[in-house]
Protein backbone atom coordinates (compact mmCIF):
# COMPACT_ATOMS: atom_id res chain seq x y z
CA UNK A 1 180.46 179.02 91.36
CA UNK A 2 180.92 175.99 93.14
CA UNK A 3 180.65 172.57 91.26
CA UNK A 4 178.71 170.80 94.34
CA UNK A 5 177.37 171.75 97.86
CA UNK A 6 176.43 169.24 100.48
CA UNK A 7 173.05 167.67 99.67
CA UNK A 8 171.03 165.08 102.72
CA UNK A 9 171.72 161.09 101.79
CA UNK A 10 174.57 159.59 102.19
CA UNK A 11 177.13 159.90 99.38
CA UNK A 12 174.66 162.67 98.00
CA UNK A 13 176.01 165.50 95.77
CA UNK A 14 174.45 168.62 94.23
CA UNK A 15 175.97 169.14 91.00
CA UNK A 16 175.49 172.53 88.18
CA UNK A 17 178.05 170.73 86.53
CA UNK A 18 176.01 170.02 83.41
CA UNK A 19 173.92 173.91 83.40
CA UNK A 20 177.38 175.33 83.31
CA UNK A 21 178.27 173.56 80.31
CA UNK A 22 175.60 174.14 78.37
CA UNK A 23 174.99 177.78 79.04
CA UNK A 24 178.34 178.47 77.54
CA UNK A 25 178.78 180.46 74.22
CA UNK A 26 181.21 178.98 71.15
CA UNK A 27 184.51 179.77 71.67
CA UNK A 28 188.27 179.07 70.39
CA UNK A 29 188.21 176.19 73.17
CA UNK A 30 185.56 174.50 71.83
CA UNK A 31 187.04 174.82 68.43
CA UNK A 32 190.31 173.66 69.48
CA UNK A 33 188.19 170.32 71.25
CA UNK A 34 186.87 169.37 67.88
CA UNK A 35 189.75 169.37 66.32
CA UNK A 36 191.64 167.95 68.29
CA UNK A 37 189.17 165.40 69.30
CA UNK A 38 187.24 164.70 65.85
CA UNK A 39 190.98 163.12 63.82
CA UNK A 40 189.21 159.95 65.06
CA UNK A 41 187.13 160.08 62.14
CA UNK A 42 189.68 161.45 59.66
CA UNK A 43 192.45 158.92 60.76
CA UNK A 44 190.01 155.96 60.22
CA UNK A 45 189.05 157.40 56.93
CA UNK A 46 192.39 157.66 56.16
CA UNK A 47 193.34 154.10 57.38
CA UNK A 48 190.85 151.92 55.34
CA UNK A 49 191.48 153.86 52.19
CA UNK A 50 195.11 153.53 52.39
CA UNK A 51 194.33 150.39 53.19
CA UNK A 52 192.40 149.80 49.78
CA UNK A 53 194.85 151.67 47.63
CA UNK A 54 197.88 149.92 48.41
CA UNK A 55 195.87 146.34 48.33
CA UNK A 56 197.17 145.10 44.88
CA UNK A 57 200.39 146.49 45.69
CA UNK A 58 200.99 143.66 48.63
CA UNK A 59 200.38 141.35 45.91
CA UNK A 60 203.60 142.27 43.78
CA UNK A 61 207.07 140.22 43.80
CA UNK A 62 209.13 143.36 44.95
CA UNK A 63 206.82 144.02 48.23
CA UNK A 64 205.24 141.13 49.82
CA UNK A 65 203.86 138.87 47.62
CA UNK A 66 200.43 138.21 49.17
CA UNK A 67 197.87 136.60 47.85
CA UNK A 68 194.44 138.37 47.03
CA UNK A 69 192.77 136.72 49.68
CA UNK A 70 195.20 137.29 52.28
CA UNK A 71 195.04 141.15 51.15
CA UNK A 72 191.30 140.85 51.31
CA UNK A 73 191.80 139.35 54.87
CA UNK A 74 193.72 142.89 56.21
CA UNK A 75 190.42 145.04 55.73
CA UNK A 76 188.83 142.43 57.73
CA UNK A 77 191.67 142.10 60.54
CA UNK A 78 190.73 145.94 61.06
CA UNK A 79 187.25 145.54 61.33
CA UNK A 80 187.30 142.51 64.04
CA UNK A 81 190.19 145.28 65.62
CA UNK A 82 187.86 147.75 65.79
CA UNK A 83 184.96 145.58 67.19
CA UNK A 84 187.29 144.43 70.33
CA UNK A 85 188.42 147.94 70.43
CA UNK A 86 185.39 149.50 70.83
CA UNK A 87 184.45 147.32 73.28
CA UNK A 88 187.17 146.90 75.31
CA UNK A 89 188.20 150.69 75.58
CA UNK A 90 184.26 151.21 75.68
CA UNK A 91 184.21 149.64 79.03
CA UNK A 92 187.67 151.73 80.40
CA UNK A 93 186.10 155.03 79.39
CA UNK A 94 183.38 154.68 81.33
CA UNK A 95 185.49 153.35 84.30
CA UNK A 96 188.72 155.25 83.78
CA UNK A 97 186.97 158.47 82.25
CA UNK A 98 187.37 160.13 78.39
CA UNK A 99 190.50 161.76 78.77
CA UNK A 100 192.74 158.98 79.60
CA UNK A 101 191.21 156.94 77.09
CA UNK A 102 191.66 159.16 74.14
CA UNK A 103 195.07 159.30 74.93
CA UNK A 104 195.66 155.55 75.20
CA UNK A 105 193.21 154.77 72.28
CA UNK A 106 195.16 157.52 69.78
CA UNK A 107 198.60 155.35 71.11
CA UNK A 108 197.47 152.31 70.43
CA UNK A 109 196.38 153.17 67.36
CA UNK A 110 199.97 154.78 66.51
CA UNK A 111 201.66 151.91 67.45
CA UNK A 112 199.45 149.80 65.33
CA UNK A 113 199.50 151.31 62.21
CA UNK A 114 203.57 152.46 62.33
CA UNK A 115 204.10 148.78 63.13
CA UNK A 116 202.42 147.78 59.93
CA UNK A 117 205.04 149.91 57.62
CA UNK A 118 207.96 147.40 59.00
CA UNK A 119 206.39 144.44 57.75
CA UNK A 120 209.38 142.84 56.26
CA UNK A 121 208.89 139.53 54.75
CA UNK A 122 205.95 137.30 53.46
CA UNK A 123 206.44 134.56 55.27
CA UNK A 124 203.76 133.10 57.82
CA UNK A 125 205.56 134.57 60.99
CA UNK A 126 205.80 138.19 58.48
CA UNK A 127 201.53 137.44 57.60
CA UNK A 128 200.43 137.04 61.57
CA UNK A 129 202.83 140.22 62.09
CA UNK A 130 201.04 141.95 59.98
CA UNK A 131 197.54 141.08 60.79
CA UNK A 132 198.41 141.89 64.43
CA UNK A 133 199.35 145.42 63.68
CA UNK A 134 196.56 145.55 61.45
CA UNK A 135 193.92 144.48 64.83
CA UNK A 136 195.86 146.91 66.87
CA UNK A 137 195.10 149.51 64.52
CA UNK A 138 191.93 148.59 64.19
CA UNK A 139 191.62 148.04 68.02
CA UNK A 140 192.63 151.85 68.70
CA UNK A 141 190.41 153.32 66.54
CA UNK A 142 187.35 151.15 67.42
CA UNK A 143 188.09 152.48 71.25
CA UNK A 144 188.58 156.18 69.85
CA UNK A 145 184.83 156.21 68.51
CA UNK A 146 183.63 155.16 72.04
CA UNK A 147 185.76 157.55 73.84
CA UNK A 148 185.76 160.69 71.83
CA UNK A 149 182.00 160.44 71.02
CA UNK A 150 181.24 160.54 74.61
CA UNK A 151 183.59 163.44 75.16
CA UNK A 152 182.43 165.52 72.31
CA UNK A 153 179.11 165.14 73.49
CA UNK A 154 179.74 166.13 77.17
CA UNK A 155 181.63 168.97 76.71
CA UNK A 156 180.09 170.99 73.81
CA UNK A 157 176.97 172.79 74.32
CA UNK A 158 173.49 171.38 74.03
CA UNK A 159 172.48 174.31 71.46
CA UNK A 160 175.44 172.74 68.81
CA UNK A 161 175.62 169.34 70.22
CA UNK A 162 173.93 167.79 67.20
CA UNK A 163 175.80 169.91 64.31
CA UNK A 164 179.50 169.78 65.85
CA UNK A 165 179.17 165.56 66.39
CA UNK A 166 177.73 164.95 62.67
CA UNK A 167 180.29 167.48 61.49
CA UNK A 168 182.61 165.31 63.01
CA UNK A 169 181.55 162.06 62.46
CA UNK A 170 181.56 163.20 58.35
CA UNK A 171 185.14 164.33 58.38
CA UNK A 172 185.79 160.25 58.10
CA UNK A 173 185.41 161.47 54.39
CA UNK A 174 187.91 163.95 54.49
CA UNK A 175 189.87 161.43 55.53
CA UNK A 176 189.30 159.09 52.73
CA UNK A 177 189.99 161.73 50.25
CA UNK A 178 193.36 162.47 52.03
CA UNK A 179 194.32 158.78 51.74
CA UNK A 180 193.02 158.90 48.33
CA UNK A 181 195.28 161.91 47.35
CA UNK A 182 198.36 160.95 49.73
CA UNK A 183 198.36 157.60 48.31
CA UNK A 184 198.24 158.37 44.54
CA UNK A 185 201.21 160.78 45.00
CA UNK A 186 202.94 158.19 46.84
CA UNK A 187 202.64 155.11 44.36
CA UNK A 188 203.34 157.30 41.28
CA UNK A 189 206.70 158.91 43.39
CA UNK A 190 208.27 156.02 45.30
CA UNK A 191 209.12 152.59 44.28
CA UNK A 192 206.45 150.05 45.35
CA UNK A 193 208.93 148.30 47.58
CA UNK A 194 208.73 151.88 49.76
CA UNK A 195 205.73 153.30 48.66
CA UNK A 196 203.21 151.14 50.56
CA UNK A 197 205.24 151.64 53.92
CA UNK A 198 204.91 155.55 53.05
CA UNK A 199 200.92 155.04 52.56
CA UNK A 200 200.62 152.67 56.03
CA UNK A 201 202.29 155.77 57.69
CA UNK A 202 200.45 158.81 56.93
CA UNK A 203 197.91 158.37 59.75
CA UNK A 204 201.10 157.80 62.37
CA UNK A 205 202.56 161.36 61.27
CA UNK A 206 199.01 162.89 61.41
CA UNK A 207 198.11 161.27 64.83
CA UNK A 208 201.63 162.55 66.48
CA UNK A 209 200.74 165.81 66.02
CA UNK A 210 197.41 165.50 67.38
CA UNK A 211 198.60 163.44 70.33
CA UNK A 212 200.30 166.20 72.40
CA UNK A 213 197.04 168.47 71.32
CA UNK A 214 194.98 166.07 73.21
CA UNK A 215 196.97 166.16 76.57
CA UNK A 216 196.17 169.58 76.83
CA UNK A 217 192.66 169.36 77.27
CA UNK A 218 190.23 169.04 80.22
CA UNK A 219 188.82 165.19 81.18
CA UNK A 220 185.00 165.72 81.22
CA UNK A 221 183.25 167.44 83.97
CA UNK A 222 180.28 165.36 83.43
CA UNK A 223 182.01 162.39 83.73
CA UNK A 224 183.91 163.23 86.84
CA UNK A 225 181.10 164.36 88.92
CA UNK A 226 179.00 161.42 88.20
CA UNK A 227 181.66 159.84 89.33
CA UNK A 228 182.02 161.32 92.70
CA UNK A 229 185.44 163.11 91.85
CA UNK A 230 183.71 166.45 92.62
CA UNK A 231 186.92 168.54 93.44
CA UNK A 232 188.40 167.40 90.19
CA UNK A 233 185.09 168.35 88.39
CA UNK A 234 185.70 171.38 89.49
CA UNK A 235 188.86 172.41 88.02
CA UNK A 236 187.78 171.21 84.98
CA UNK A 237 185.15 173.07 84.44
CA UNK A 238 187.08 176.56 86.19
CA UNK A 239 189.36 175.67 83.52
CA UNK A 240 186.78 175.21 80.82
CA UNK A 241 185.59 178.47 81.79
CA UNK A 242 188.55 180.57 81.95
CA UNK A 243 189.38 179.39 78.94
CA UNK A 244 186.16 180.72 77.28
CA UNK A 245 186.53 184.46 78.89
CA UNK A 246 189.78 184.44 78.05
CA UNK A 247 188.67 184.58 74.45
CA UNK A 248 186.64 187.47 75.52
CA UNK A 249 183.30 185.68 75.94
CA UNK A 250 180.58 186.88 78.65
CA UNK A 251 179.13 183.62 80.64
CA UNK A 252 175.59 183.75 80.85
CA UNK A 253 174.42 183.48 84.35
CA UNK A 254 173.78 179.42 85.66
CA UNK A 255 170.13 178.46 86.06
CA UNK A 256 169.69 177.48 89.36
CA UNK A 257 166.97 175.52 88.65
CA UNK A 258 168.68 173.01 86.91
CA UNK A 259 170.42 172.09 90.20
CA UNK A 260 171.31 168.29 90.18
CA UNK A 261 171.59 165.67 93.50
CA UNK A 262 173.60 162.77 93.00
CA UNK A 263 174.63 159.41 94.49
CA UNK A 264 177.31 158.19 92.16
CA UNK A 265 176.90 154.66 91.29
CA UNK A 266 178.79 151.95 90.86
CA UNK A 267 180.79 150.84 88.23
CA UNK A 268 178.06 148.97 85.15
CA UNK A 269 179.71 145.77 82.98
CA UNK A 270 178.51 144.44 79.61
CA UNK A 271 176.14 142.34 81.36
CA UNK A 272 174.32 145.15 83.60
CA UNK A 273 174.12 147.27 80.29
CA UNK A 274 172.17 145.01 78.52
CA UNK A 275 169.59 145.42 81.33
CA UNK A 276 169.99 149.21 81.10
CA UNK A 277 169.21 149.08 77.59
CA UNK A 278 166.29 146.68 77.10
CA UNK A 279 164.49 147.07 80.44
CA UNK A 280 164.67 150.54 80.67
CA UNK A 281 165.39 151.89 77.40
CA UNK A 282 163.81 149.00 75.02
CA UNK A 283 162.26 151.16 71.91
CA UNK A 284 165.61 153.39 72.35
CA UNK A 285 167.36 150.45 72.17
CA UNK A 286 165.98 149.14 68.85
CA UNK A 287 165.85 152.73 66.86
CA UNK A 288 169.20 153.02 67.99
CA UNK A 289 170.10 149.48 66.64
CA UNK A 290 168.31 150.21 63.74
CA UNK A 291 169.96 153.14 62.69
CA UNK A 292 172.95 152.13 62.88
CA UNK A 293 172.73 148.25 61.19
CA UNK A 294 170.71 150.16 58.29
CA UNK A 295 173.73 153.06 57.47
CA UNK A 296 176.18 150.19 57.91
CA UNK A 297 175.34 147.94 55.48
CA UNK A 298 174.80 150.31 52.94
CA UNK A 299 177.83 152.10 53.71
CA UNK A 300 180.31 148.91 53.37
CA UNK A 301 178.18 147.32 50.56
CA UNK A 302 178.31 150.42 48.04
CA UNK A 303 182.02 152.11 49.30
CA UNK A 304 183.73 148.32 49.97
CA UNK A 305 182.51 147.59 46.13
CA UNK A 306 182.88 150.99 44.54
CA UNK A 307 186.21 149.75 42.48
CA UNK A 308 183.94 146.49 41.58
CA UNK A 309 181.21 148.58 39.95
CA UNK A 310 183.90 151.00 38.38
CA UNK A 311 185.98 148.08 36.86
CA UNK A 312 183.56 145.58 35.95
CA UNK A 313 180.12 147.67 35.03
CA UNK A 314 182.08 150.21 33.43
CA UNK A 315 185.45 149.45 32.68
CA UNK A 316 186.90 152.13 34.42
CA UNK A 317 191.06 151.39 34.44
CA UNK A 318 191.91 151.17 38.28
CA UNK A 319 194.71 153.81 38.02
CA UNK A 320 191.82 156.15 37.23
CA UNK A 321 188.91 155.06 39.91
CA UNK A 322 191.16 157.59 42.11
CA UNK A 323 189.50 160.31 40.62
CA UNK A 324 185.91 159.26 40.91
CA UNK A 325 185.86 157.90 44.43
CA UNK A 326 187.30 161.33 45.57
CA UNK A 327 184.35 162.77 44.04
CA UNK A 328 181.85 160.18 45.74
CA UNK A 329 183.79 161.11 48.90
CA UNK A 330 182.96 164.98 48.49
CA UNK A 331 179.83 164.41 48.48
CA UNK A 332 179.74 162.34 51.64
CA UNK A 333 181.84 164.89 53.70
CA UNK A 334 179.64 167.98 52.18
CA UNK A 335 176.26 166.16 53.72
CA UNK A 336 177.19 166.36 57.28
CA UNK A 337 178.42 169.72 57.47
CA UNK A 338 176.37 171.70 55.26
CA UNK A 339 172.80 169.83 56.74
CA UNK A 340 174.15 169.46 60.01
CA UNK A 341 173.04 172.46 61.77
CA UNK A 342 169.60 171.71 60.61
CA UNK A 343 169.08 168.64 63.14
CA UNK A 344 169.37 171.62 66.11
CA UNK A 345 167.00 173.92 64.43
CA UNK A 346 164.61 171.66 62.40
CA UNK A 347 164.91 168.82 64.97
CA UNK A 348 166.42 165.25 65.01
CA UNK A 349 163.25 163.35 64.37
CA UNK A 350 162.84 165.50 61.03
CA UNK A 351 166.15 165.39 59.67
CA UNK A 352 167.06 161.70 60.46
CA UNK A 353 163.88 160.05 59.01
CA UNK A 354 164.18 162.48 56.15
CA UNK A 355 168.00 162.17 55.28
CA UNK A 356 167.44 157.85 55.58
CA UNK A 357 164.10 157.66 53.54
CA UNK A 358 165.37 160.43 50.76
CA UNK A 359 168.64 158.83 50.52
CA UNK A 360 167.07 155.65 50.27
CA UNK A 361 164.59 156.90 47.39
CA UNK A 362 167.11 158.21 45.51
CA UNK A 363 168.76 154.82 45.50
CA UNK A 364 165.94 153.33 44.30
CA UNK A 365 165.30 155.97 41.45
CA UNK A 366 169.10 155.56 40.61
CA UNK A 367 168.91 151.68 40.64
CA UNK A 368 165.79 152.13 37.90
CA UNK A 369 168.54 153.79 35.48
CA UNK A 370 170.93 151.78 36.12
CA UNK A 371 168.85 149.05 35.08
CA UNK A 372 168.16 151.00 32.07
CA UNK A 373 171.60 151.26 31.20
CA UNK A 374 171.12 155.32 31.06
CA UNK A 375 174.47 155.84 33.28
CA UNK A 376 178.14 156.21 32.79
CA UNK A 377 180.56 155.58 35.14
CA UNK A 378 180.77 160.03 35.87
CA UNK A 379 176.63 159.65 35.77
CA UNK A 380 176.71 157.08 38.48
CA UNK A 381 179.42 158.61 40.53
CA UNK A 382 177.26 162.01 40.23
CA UNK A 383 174.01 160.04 41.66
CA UNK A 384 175.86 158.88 44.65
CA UNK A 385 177.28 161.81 45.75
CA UNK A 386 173.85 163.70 45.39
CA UNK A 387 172.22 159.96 47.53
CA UNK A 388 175.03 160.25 50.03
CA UNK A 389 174.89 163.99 50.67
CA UNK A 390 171.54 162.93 52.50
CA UNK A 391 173.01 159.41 53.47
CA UNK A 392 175.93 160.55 54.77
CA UNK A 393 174.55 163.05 57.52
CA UNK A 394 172.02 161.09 58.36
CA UNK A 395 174.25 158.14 59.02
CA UNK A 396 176.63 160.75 61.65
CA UNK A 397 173.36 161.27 63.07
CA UNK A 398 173.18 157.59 64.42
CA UNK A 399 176.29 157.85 66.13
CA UNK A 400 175.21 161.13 67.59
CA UNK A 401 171.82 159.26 68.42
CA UNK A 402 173.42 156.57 70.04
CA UNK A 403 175.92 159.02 72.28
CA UNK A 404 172.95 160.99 73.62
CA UNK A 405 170.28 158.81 74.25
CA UNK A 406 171.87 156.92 77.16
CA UNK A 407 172.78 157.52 80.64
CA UNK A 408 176.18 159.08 81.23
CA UNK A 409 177.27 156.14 83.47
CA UNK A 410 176.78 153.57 80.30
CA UNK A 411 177.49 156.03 77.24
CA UNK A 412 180.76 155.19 76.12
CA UNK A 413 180.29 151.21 76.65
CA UNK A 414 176.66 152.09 74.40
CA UNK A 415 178.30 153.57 71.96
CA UNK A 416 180.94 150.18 71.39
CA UNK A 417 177.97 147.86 71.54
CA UNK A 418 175.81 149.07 68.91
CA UNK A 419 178.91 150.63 66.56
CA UNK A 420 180.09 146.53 67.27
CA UNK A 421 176.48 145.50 66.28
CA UNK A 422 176.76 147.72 63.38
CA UNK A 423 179.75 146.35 61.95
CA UNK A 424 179.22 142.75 62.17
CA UNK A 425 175.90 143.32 59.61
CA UNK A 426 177.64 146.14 57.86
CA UNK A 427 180.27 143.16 57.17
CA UNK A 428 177.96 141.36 55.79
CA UNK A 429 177.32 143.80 52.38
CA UNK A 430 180.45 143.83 50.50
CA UNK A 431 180.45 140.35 50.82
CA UNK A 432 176.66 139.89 49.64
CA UNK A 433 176.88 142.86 46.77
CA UNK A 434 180.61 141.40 45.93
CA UNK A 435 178.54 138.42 45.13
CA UNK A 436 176.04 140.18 42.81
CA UNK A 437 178.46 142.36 41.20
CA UNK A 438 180.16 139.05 39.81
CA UNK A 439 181.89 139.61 36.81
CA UNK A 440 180.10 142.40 35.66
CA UNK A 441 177.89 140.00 33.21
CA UNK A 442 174.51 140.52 34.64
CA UNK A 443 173.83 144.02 36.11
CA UNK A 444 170.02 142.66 36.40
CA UNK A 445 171.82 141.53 39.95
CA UNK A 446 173.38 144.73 40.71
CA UNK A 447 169.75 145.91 40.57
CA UNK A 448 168.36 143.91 42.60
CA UNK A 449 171.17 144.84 45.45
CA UNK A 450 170.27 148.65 45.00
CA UNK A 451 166.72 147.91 45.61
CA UNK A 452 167.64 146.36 48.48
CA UNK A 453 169.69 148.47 50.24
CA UNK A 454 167.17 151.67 49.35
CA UNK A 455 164.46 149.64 51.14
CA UNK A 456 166.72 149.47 54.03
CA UNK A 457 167.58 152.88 54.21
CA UNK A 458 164.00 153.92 54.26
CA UNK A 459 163.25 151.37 57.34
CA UNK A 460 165.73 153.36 59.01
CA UNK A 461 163.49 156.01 58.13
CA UNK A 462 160.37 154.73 59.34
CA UNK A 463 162.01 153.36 62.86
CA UNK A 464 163.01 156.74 63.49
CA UNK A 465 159.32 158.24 62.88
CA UNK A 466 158.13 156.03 65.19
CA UNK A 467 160.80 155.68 67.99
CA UNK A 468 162.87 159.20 67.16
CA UNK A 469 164.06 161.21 70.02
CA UNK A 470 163.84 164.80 70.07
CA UNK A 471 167.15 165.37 71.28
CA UNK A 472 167.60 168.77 69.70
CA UNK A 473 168.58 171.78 72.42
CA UNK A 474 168.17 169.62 75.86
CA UNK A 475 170.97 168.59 77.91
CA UNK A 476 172.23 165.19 77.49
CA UNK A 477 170.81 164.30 81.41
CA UNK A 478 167.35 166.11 80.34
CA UNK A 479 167.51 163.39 77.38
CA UNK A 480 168.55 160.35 79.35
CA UNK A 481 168.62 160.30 83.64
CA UNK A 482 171.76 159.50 84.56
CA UNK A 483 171.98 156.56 86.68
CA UNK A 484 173.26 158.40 89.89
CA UNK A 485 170.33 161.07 89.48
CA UNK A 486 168.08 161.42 92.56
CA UNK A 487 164.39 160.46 91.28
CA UNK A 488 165.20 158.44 88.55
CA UNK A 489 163.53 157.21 86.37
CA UNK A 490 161.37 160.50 87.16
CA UNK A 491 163.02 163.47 87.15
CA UNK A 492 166.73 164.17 86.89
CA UNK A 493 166.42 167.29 89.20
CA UNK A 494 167.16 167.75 92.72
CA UNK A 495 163.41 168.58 94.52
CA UNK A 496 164.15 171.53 97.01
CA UNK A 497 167.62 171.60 96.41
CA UNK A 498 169.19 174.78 98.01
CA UNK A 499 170.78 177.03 95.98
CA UNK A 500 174.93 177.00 96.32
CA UNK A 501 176.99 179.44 97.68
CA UNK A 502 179.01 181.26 94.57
């Protein structure tokens, strides 16, 4: 089956690029994408909680001696890292196309975060060495969330689209209890003057592996033949499709009525984009937006400040928070992939309002007993794992949202924008509920915080009532036109367009 056939126009193309993709059953290839693909999440995971375990390490005579504010200062290095990551590889995977970008984005991120381990002094030249590994880190996972969500989305079937990306988007848990786990065995087996190198490389080791996984997969065919590169497009998707029969799958036959004409366009900058996305896509632009500064500030304000709450409200002994933030992490990674199958059957619209306003409910039924003083420390951990079972998928759902809403030409550098937007508020809520946590003297604040974020939670809710797609089942350029599609803004099919010879 040919990828293209000669359509009238000049630079025209005909493309079943996209029907061949999603007609395709499950198979080990698919599989093997995901995981191969979806470490983003687990390394970042991974990164920040490290990250946070070893913090009052750095501040001991025999390591480096830092101060608490310049260990406070590393989480935020990371986050500014992964802002200009995000955006800067945001803009290359769109230009240079997914595969070469999660190559370079899982390298940079390597280099980053083995760097970090041979900090050697605490010196100022030492400090700025280790802040710059820290935003290189930071930098190369930021790109790998605009890179590999595009990919994932491209390349797996419409029919699982929506479970397989919030699955993956949740396993940034998994990764947060493996940095949890790695890095208690490490400080209680290792001296601390070795011990905190050990915890900075667990996500290099993990990442190696996954590295020359990664080479061995396909670029997107999506990408390629809205790019013009319709010889390349395909082998990739002959090789997509071998691959799948040779797991002894049967390809369903190509409807020919999803025939496609093209006229790739030219390559879209920051600026353009913004004219994409709030003159043609305005109310998509907002839920999206919405979704994802709501999930974010909740997110950083209860997970940044879980120790806070442990310590201070409770009295918890910080060598034994471990053990309940691994439980408030279960939860979190349980949401997404034990609800996420239900936003392809019951429907996006349905299970992203519902998962944002329950969680946000819950948080404000919670915050009412914790008023009351009716929790323990194992009471409160047990209400946020039940709140961010809901939270937590719903929350992958906005980064699915945001990859599937757009046009293919724009998705990646979408994606960096509004995770970018996301994190500059999201930044603002351990600061702000830091603040109101204080020194555990009046929880009356505390309360007041909860309440706060439950009411934003359930405006996430409410946008997505109103402004919701219904993504669920429909290819990604049945959900969004792409830019190059003849017709557009009207319909992304080729009118009349003959069928191609097999």
């Amino acid at each position: 089956m040919s990828a293209e056939a000669n359509a009238p126009g000049k630079g025209a193309i005909r493309s079943l690029i996209p029907a061949r993709i999603d007609r395709l059953p499950w198979s080990p290839f698919h599989s093997r994408l995901v995981a191969a693909l979806g470490v983003a999440w687990i390394l970042d995971g991974l990164e920040i909680t490290v990250a946070s375990g070893v913090g009052d390490l750095l501040t001991h005579p025999d390591t480096l001696a830092l101060s608490s504010a310049e260990v406070g200062a590393i989480a935020s290095v990371y986050l500014v890292g992964e802002v200009a990551g995000a955006l800067f590889f945001g803009r290359l995977s769109d230009k240079l196309g997914r595969r070469n970008l999660f190559i370079i984005t899982l390298a940079v991120y390597l280099i980053g975060s083995g760097l970090t381990a041979f900090t050697l002094g605490s010196g100022p030249g030492w400090l700025a060495f280790l802040y710059l590994t820290r935003f290189i880190a930071g930098a190369g996972i930021g790109g790998e969330y605009a890179a590999i969500n595009s990919a994932i989305d491209e390349l797996i079937p419409s029919r699982y689209r929506g479970r397989v990306d919030i699955g993956v988007n949740g396993t940034y848990w998994a990764g947060a209890i493996i940095g949890t786990l790695g890095t208690y065995i490490i400080l209680h087996s290792f001296e601390p003057s070795l011990a905190w190198r050990l915890g900075f490389l667990l996500g290099p080791v993990l990442g190696l592996v996954i590295i020359f996984v990664r080479r061995n997969l396909p670029e997107s065919p999506r990408w390629q033949v809205m790019n013009g590169r319709t010889e390349e497009a395909e082998k990739s998707i002959t090789f997509i499709e071998k691959e799948v029969e040779a797991a002894g799958k049967k390809l369903p036959p190509v409807d020919q009525s999803k025939m496609m004409e093209l006229t790739p366009a030219e390559d879209i900058g920051y600026v353009a984009l913004t004219r994409v996305l709030f003159r043609d896509y305005p109310t998509r632009s907002i839920y999206a937006a919405t979704l994802m500064i709501t999930q974010s500030f909740l997110y950083n304000a209860i997970f940044f400040t879980y120790s806070l709450v442990l310590g201070k409200i409770y009295g918890v002994p910080s060598e034994n928070q471990a053990l309940y933030l691994i439980g408030f992490c279960i939860g979190n990674l349980l949401g997404p992939l034990l609800l996420g199958h239900f936003f392809d059957t019951i429907g996006r619209k349905k299970m992203i309002s519902g998962t944002y306003i329950l969680s946000g409910v819950l948080l404000a039924f919670s915050a009412v007993l914790f008023n009351a003083g009716a929790l323990t420390a194992f009471t409160q951990t047990l209400t946020w794992c039940v709140i961010f079972f809901f939270a937590s998928a719903g929350a992958s759902a906005g980064y699915l949202t945001v990859s599937e809403i757009f046009p293919l030409e724009v998705r990646a550098k979408a994606i960096a924008v509004f995770f970018a937007i996301a994190q500059c508020f999201g930044a603002l809520g351990p600061i702000i509920y830091g603040a109101l946590i204080g020194d555990g003297s009046n929880p009356f604040n505390l309360f007041i915080g909860y309440m706060v974020g439950a009411v934003v939670m359930i405006i996430g809710g409410l946008v997505t009532i109103a402004f919701g797609v219904a993504a669920e089942g429909k290819s990604l350029e049945d959900i969004a036109a792409p830019l190059a599609a003849k017709g557009r803004p009207g319909t992304t099919r080729a009118e009349g367009a003959a069928t191609p010879t097999a």
